[in-house]
Protein backbone atom coordinates (compact mmCIF):
# COMPACT_ATOMS: atom_id res chain seq x y z
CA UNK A 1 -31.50 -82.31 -216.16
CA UNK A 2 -30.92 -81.20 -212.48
CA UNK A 3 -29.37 -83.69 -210.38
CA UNK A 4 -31.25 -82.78 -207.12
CA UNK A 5 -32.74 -85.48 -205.34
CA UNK A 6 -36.50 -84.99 -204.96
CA UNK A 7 -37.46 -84.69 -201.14
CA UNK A 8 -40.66 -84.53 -199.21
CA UNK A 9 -40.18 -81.08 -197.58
CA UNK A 10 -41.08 -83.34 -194.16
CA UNK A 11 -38.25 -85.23 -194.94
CA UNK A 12 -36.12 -82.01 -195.93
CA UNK A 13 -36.79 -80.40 -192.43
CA UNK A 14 -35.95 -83.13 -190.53
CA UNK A 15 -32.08 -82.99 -192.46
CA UNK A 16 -32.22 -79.33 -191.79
CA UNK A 17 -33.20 -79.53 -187.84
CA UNK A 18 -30.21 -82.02 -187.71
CA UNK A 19 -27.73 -79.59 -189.10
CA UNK A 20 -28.82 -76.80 -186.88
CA UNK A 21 -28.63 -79.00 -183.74
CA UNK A 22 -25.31 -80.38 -184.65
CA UNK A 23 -24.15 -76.44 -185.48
CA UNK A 24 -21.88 -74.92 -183.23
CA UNK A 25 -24.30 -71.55 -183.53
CA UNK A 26 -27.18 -73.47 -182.62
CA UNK A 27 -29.71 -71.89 -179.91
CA UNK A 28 -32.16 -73.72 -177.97
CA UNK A 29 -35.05 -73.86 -179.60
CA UNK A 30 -34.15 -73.26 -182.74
CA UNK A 31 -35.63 -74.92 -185.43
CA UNK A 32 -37.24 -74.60 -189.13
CA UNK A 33 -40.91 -75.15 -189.18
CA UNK A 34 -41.59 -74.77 -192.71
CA UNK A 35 -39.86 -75.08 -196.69
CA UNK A 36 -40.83 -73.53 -199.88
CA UNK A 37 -37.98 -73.95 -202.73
CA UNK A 38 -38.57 -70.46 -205.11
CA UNK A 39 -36.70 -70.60 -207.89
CA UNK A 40 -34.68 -73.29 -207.17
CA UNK A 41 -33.73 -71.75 -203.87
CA UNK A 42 -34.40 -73.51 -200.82
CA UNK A 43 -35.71 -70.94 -198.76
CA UNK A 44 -36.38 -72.37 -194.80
CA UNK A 45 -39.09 -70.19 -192.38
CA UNK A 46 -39.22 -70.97 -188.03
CA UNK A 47 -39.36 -68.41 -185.04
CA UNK A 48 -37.34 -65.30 -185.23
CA UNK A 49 -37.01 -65.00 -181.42
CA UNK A 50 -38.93 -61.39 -181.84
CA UNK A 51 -39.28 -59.46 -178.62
CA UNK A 52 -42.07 -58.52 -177.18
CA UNK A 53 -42.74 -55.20 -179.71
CA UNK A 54 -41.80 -57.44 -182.53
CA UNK A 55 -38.53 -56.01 -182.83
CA UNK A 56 -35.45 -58.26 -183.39
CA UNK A 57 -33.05 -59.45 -181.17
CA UNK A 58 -29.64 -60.66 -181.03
CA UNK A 59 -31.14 -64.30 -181.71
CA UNK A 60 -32.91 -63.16 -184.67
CA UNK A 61 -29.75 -62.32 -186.61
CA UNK A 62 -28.33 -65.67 -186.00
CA UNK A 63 -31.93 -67.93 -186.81
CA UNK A 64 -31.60 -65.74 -190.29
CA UNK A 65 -27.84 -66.74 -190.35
CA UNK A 66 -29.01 -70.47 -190.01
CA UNK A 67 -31.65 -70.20 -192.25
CA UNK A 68 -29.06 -69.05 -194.60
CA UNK A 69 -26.88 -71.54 -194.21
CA UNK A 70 -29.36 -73.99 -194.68
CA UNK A 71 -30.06 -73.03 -198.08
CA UNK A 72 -26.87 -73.00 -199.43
CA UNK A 73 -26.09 -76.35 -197.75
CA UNK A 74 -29.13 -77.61 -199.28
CA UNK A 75 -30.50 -75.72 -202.22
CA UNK A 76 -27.62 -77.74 -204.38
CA UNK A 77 -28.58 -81.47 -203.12
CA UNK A 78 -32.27 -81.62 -203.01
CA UNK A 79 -35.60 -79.72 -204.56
CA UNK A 80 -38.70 -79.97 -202.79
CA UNK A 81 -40.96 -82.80 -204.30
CA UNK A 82 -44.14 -82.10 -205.04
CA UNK A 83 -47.20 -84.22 -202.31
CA UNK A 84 -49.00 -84.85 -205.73
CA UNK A 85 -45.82 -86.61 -207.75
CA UNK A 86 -46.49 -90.15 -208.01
């Protein structure tokens, strides 16, 4: 038995916007918008700071660095509980 502690991903994002504001890489505006967990993997989605082509930029590499981070902070502590689970 795993011993994650079930989270609302609502819940989850609001732990994860708190770590990347308290990071010392953090950018304005950075932030994750959305959770999934695949395969026990907490994987974390937000702007990429794209320019205006679509390309990426400098700030791209480090929202994917955070986003990163944030899974392997996380993935070990807490698995996404289901808005059905009673």
């Amino acid at each position: 038995m795993s011993d994650k502690k079930p989270i609302s991903a609502s819940e989850l994002l609001m732990i994860a916007n708190q770590l990347i504001q308290d990071h010392e890489a953090y950018i304005e505006d950075m932030r994750a918008t959305s959770v999934e967990e695949k395969d026990g993997v907490l994987v974390f989605k937000g702007e990429y700071f794209l320019d205006e082509k679509g390309l990426p930029t400098e700030k791209t590499t480090a929202v994917f660095n955070m986003f990163k981070f944030l899974a392997h902070k996380l993935s070990p502590e807490f698995t996404v509980q289901s808005e059905f689970s009673a």
